[in-house]
N, C-alpha and C. Protein backbone atom coordinates (compact mmCIF):
# COMPACT_ATOMS: atom_id res chain seq x y z
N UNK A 1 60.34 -16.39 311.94
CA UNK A 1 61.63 -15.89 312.40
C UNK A 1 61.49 -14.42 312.78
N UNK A 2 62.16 -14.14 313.40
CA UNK A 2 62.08 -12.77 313.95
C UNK A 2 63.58 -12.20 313.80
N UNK A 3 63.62 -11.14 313.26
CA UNK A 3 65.21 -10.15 313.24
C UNK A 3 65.43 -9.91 314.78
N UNK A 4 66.73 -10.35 315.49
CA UNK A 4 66.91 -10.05 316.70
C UNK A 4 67.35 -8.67 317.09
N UNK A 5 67.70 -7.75 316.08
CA UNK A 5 68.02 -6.46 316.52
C UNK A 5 66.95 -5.77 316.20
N UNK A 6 65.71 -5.67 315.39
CA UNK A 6 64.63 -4.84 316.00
C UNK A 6 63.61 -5.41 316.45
N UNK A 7 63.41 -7.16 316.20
CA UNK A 7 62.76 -7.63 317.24
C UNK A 7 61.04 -7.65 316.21
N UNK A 8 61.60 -7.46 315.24
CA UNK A 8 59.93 -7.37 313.90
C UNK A 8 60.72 -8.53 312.93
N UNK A 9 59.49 -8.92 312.54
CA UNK A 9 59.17 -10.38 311.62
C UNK A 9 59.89 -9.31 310.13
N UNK A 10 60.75 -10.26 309.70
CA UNK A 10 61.20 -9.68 308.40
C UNK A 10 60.60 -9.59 306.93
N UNK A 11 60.63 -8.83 306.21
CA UNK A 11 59.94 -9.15 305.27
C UNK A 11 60.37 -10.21 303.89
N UNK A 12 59.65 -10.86 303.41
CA UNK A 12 60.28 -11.71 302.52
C UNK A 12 59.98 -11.66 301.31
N UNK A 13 60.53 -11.89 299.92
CA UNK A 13 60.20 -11.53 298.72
C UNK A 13 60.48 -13.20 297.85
N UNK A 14 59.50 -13.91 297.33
CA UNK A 14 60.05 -14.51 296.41
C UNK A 14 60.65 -14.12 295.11
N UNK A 15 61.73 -14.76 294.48
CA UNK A 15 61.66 -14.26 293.00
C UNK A 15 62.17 -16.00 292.26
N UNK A 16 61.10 -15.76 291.30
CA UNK A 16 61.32 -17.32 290.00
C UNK A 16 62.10 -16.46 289.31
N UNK A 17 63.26 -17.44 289.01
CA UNK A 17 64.08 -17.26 287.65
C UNK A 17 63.14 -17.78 286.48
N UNK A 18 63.90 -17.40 285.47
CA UNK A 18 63.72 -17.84 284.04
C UNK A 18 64.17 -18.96 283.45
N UNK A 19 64.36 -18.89 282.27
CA UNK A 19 65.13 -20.25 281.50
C UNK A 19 66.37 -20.40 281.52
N UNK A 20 67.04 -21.26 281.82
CA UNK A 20 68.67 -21.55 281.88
C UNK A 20 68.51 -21.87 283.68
N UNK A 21 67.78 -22.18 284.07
CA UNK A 21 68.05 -22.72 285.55
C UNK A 21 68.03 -24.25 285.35
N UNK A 22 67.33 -24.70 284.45
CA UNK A 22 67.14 -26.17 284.48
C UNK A 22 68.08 -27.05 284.46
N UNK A 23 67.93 -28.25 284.57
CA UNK A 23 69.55 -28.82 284.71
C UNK A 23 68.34 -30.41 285.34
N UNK A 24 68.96 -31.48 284.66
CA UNK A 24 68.64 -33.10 285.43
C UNK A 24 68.37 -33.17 286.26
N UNK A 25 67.50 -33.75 286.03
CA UNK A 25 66.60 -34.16 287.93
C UNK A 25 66.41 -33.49 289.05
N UNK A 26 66.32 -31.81 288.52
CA UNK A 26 65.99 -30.88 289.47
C UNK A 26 64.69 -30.97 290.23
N UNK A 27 65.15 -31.11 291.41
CA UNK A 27 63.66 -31.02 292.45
C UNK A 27 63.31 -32.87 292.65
N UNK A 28 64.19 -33.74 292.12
CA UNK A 28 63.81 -35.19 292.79
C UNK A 28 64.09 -35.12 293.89
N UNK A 29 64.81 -35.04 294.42
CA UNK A 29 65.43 -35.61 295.97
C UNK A 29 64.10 -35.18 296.86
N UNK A 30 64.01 -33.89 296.72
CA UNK A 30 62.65 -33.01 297.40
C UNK A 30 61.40 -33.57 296.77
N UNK A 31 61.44 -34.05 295.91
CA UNK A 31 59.68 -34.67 295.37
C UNK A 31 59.62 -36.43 295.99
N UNK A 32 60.79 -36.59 296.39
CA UNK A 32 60.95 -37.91 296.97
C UNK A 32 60.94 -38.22 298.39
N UNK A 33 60.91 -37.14 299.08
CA UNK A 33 61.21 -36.69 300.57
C UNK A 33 59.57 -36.08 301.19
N UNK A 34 59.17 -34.64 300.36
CA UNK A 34 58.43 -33.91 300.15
C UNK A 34 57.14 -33.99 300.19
N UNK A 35 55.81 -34.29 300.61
CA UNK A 35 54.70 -34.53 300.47
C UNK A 35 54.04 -33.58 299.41
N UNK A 36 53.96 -32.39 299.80
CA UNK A 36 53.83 -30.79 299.85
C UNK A 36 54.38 -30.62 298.82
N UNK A 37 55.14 -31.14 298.30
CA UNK A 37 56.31 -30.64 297.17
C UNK A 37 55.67 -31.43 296.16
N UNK A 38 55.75 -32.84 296.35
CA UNK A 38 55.29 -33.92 295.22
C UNK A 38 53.56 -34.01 294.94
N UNK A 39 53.12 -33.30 295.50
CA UNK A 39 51.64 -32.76 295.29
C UNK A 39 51.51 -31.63 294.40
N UNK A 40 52.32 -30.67 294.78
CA UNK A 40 52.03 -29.67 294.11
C UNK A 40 52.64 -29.66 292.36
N UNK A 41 53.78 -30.44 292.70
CA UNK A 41 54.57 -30.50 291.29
C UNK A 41 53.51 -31.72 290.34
N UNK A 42 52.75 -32.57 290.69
CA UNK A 42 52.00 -33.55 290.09
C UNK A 42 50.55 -33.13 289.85
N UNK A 43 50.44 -31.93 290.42
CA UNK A 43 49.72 -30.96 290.22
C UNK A 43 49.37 -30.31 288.95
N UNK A 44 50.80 -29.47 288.80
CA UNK A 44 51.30 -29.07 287.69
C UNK A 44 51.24 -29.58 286.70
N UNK A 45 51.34 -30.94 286.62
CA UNK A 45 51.91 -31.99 285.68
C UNK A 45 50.51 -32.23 285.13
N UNK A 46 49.28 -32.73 286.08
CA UNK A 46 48.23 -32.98 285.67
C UNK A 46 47.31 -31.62 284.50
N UNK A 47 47.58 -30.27 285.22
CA UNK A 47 47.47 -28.99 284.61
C UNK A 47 47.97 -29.25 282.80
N UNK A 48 49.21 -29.58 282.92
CA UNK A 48 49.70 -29.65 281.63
C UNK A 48 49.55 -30.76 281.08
N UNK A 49 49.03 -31.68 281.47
CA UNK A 49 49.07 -33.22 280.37
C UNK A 49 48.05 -32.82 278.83
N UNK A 50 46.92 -31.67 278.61
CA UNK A 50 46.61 -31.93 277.41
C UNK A 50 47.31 -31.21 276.73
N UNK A 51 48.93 -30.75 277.20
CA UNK A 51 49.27 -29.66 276.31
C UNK A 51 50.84 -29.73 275.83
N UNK A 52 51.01 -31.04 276.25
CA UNK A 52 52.48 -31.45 276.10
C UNK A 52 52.47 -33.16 275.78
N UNK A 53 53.25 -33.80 274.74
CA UNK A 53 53.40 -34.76 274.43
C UNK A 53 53.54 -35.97 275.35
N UNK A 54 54.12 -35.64 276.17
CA UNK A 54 54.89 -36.74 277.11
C UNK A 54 53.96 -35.94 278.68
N UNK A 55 54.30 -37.36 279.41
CA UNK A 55 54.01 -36.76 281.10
C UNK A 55 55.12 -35.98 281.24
N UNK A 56 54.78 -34.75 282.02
CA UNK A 56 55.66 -33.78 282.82
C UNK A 56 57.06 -34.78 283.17
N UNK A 57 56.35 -35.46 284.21
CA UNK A 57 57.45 -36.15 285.37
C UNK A 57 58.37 -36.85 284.27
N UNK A 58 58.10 -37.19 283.17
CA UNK A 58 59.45 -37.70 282.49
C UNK A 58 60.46 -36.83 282.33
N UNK A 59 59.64 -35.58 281.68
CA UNK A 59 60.99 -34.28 281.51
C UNK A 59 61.75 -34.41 283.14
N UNK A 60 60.69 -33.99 283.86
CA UNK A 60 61.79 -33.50 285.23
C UNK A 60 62.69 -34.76 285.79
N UNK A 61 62.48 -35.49 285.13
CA UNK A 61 63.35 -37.00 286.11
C UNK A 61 64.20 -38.01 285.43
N UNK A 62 64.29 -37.36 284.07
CA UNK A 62 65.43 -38.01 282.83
C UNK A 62 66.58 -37.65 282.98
N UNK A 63 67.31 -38.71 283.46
CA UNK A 63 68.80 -38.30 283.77
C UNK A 63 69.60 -37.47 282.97
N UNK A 64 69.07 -37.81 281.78
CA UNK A 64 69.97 -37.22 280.40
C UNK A 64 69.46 -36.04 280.28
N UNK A 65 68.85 -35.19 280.62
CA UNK A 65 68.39 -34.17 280.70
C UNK A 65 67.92 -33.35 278.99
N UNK A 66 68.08 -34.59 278.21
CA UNK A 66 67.83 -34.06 276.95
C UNK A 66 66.75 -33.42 276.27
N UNK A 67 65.21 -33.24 277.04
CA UNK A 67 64.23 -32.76 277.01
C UNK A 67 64.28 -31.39 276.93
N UNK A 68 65.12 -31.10 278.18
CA UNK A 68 65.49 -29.90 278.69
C UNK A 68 66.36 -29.19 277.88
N UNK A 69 66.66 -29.60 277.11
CA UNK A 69 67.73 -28.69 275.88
C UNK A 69 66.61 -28.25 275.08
N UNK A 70 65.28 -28.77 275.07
CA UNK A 70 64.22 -27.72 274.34
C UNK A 70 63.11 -27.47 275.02
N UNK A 71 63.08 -26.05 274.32
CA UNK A 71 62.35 -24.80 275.13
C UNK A 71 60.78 -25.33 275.51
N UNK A 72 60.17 -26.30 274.53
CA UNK A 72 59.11 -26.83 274.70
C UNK A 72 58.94 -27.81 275.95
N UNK A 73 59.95 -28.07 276.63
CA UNK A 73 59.78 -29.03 277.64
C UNK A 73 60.53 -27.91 278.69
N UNK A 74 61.41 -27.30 278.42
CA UNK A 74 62.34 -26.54 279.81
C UNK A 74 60.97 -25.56 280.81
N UNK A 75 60.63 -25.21 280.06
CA UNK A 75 59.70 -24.09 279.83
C UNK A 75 58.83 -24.49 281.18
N UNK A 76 57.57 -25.45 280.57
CA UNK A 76 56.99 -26.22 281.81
C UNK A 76 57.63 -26.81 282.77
N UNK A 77 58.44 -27.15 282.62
CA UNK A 77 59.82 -28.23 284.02
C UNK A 77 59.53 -27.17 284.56
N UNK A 78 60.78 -25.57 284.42
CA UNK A 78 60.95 -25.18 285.49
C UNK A 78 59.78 -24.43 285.77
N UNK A 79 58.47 -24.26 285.25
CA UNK A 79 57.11 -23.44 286.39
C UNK A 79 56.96 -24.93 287.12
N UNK A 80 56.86 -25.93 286.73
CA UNK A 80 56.79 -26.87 287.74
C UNK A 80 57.63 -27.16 288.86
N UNK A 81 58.65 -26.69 288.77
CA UNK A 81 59.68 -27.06 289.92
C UNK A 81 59.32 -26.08 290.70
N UNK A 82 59.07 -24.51 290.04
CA UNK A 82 58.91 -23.27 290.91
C UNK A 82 57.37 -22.95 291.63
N UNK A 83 56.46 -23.85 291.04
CA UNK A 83 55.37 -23.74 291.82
C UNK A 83 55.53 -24.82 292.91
N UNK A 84 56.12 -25.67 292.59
CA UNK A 84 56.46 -26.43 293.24
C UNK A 84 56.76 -26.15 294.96
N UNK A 85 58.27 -25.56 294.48
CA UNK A 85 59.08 -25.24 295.81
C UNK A 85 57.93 -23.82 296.78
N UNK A 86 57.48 -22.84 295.65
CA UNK A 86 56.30 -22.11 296.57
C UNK A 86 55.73 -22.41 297.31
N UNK A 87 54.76 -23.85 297.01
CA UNK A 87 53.84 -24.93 297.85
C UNK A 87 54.65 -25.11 298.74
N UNK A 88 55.78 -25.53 298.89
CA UNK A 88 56.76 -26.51 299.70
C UNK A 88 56.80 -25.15 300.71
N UNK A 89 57.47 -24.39 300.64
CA UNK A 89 57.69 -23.13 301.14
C UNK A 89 56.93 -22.63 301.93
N UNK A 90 55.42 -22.47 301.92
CA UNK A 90 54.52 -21.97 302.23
C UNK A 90 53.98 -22.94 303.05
N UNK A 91 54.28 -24.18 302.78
CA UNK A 91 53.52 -25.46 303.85
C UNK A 91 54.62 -24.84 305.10
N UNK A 92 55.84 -24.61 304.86
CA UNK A 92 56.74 -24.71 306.17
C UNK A 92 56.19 -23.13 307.36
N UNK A 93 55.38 -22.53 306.36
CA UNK A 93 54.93 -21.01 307.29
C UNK A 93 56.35 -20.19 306.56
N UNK A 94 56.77 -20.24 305.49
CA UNK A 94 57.62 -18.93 304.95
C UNK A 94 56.53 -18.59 304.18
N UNK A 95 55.69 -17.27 303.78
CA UNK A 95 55.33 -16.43 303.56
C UNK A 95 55.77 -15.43 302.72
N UNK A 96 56.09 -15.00 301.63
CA UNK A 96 56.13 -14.31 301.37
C UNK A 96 56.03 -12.67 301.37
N UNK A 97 56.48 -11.24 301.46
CA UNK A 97 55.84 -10.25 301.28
C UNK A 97 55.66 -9.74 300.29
N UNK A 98 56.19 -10.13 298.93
CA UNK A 98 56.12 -9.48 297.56
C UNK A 98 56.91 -11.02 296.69
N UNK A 99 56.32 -10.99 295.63
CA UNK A 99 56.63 -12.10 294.09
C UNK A 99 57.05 -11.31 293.58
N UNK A 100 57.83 -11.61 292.45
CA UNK A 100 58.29 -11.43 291.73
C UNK A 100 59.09 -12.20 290.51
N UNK A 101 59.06 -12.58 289.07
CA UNK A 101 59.05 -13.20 288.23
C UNK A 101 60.31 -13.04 286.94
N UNK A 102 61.05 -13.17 286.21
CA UNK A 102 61.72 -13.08 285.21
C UNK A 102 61.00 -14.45 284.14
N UNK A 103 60.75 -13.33 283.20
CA UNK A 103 60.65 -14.66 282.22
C UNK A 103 59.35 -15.79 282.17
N UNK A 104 59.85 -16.60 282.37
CA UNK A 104 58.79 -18.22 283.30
C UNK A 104 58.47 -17.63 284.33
N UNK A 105 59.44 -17.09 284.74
CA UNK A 105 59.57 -16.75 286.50
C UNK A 105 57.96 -15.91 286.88
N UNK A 106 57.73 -15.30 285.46
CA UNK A 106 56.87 -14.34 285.88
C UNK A 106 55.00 -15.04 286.05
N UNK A 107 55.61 -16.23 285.41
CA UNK A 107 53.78 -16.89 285.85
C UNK A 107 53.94 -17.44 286.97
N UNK A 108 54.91 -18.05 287.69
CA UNK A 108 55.21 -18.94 288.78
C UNK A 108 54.80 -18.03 289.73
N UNK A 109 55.20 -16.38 289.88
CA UNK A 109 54.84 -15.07 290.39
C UNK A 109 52.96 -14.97 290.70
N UNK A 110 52.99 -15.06 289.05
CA UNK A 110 51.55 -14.39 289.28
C UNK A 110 50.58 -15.82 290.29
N UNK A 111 50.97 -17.22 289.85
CA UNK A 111 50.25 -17.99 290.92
C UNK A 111 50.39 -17.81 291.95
N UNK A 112 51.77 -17.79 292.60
CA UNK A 112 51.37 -17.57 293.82
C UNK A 112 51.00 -16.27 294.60
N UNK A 113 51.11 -14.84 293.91
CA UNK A 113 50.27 -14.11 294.21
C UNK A 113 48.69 -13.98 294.06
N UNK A 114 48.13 -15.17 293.27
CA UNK A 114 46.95 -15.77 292.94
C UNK A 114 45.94 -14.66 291.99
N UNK A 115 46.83 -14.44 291.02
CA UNK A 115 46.12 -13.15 290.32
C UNK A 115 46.36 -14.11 289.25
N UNK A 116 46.77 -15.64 288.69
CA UNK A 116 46.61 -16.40 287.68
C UNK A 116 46.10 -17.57 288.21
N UNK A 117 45.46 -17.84 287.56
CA UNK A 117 44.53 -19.84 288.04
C UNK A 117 46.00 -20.44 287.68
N UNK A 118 45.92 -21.84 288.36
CA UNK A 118 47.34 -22.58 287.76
C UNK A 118 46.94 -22.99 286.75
N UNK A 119 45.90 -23.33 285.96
CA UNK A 119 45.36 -23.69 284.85
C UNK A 119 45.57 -23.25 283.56
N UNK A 120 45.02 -22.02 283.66
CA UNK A 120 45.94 -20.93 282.92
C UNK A 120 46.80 -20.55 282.71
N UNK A 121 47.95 -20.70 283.59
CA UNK A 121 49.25 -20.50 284.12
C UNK A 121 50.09 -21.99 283.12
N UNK A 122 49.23 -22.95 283.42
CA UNK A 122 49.67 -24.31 282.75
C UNK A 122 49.51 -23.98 281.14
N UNK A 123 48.47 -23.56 281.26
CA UNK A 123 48.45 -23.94 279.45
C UNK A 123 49.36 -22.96 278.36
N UNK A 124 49.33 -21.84 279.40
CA UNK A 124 50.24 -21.14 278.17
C UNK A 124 51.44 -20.74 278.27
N UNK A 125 52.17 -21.69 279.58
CA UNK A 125 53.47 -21.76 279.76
C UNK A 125 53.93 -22.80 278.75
N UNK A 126 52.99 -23.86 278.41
CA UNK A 126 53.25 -24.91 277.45
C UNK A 126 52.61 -24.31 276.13
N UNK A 127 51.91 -23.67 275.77
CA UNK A 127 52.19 -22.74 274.52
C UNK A 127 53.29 -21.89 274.37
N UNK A 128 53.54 -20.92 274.93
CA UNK A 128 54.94 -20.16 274.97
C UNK A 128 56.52 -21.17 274.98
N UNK A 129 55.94 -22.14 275.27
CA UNK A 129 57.42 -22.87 275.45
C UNK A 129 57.45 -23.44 273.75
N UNK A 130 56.08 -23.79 272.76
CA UNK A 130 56.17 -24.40 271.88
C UNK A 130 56.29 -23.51 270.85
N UNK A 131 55.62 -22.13 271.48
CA UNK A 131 55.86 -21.13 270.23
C UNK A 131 57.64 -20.91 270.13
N UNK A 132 58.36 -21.01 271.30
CA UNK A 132 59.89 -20.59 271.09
C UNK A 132 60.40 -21.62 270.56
N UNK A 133 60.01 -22.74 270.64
CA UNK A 133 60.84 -24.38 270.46
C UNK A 133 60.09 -24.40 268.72
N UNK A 134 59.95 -23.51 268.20
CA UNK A 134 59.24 -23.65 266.64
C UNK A 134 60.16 -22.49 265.92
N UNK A 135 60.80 -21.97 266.51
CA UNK A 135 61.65 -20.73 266.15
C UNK A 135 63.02 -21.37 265.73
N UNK A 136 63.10 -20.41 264.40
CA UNK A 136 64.58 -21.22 263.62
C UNK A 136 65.94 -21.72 264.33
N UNK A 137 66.18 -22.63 264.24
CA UNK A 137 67.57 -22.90 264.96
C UNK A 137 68.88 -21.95 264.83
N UNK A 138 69.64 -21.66 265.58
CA UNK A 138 70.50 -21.03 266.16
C UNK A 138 70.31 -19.56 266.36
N UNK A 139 69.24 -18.96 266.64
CA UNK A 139 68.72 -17.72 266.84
C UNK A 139 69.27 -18.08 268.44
N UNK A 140 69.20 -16.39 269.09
CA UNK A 140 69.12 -16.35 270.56
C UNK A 140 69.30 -14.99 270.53
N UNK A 141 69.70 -14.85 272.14
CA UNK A 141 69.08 -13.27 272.39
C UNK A 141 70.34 -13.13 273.60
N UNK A 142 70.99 -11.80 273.43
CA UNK A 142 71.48 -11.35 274.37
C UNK A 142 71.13 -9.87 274.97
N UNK A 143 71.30 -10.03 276.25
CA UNK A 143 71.21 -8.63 277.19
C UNK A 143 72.13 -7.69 277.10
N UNK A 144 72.40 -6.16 276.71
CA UNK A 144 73.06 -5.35 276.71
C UNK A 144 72.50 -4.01 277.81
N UNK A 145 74.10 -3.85 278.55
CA UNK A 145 73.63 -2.26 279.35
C UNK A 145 74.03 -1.09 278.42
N UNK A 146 72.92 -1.00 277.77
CA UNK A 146 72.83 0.09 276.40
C UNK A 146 71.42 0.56 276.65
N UNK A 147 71.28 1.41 275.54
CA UNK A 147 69.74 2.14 275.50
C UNK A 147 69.46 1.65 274.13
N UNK A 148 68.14 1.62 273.89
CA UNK A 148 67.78 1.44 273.37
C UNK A 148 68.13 2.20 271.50
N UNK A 149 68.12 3.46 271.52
CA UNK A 149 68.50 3.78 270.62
C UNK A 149 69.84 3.77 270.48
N UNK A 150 71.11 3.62 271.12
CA UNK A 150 72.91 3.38 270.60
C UNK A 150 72.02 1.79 270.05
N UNK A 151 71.73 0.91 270.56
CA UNK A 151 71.45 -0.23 269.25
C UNK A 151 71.80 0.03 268.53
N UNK A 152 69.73 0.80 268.32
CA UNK A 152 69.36 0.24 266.96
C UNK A 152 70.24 1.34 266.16
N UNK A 153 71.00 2.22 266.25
CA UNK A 153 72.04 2.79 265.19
C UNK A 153 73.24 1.55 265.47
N UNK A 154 73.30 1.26 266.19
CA UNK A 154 74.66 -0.07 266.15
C UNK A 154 74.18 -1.63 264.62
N UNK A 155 72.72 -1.42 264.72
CA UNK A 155 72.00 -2.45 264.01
C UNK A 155 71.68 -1.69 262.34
N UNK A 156 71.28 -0.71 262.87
CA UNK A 156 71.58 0.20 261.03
C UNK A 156 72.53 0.12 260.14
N UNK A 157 73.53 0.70 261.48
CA UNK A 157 75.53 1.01 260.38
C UNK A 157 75.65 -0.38 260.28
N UNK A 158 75.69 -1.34 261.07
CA UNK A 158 76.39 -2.20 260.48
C UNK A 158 75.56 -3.37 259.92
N UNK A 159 74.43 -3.04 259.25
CA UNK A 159 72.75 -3.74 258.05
C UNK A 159 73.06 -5.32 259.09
N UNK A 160 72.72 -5.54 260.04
CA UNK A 160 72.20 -6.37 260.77
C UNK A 160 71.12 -6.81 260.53
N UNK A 161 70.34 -7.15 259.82
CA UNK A 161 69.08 -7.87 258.65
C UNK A 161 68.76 -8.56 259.84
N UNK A 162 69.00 -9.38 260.52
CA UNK A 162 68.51 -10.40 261.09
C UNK A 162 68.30 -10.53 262.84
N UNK A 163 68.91 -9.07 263.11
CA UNK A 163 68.57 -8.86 264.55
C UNK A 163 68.45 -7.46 264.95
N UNK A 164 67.03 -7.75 266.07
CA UNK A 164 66.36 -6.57 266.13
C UNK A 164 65.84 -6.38 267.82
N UNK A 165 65.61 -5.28 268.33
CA UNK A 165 65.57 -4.84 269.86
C UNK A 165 64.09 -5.98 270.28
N UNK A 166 64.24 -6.96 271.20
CA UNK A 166 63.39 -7.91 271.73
C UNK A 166 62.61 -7.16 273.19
N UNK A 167 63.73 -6.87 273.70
CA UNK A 167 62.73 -6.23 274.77
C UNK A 167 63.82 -4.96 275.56
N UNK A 168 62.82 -4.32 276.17
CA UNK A 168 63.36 -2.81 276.66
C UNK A 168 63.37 -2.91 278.60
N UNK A 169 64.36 -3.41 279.02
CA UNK A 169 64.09 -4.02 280.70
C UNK A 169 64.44 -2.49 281.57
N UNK A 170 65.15 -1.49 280.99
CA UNK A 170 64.96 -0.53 281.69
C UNK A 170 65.61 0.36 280.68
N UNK A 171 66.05 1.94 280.81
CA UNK A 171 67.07 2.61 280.32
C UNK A 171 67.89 2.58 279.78
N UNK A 172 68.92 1.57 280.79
CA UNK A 172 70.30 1.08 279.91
C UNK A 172 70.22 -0.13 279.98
N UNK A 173 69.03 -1.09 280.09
CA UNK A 173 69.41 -2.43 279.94
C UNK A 173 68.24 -3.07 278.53
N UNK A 174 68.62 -3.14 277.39
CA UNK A 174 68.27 -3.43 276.34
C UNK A 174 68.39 -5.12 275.25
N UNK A 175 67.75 -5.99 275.39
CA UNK A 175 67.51 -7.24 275.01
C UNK A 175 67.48 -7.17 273.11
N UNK A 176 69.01 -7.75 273.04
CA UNK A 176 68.29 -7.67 270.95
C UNK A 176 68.44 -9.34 271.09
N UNK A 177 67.48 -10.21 270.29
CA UNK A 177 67.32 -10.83 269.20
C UNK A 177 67.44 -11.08 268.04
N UNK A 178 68.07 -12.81 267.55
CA UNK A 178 68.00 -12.97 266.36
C UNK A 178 68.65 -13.98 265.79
């Protein structure tokens, strides 16, 4: 494609989301249509079979989507759907000019900038998914536009024992856990 007002090829950026995109039978219609698509996602699937209980393709194609309510199966689904649609993407001549990742998002990134084997990419998306799916029930994590230190004095005064700063995404945007 070409921008018609300066007449230069535009630049394009992928970005993979994270967890909470998943949802039933994401990516059938396209793995059913798809050559390019259903290659690459069976791909995936083959990558992960010594590292997950069940075949891939059951998580992604169970109506009930009940797999997908744990982190041990969501986890691999969506790098599979997202390496997926890359392949698909890239067969059509969209190109990328920059990846970019959240989360999951961020191995789906590094493959197709090819600075991760999918192999690698496979196995410890399905470790990371089993290390979180082993973590006590009803824990979770929310995002705050705070700094890091108003927290953790927000987590002092009021003896918050059980939740603590998870990750630091910029200045004022601060991740607690627990």
């Amino acid at each position: 494609a070409i921008n018609i007002t300066t007449g230069k090829k535009p630049k394009i950026g992928f970005m993979f989301t994270g967890q909470g995109s998943q949802y039933a039978c994401m990516g059938k219609e396209l793995y059913q249509s798809s050559k390019v698509f259903r290659k690459a996602v069976d791909k995936v699937g083959e990558a992960m079979q010594d590292h997950l209980d069940m075949p891939l393709f059951n998580v992604l194609f169970d109506e009930n989507a009940d797999y997908l309510r744990d982190t041990k199966y969501a986890q691999p689904a969506i790098f599979d759907i997202e390496y997926g649609l890359y392949k698909y993407w890239f067969s059509l001549g969209v190109t990328p000019h920059a990846v970019m990742g959240h989360s999951i998002g961020e191995y789906a990134a590094a493959c197709a900038a090819d600075v991760m084997p999918l192999q690698t990419a496979a196995r410890l998306i399905c470790l990371r998914g089993a290390l979180c799916s082993s973590l006590p029930a009803g824990g979770g994590m929310t995002a705050f536009f705070a700094d890091r230190k108003s927290l953790e004095k927000l987590i002092n005064k009021n003896s918050f024992k059980d939740l603590d700063i998870a990750a630091i995404n910029g200045p004022e945007h601060t991740v607690l856990a627990g």
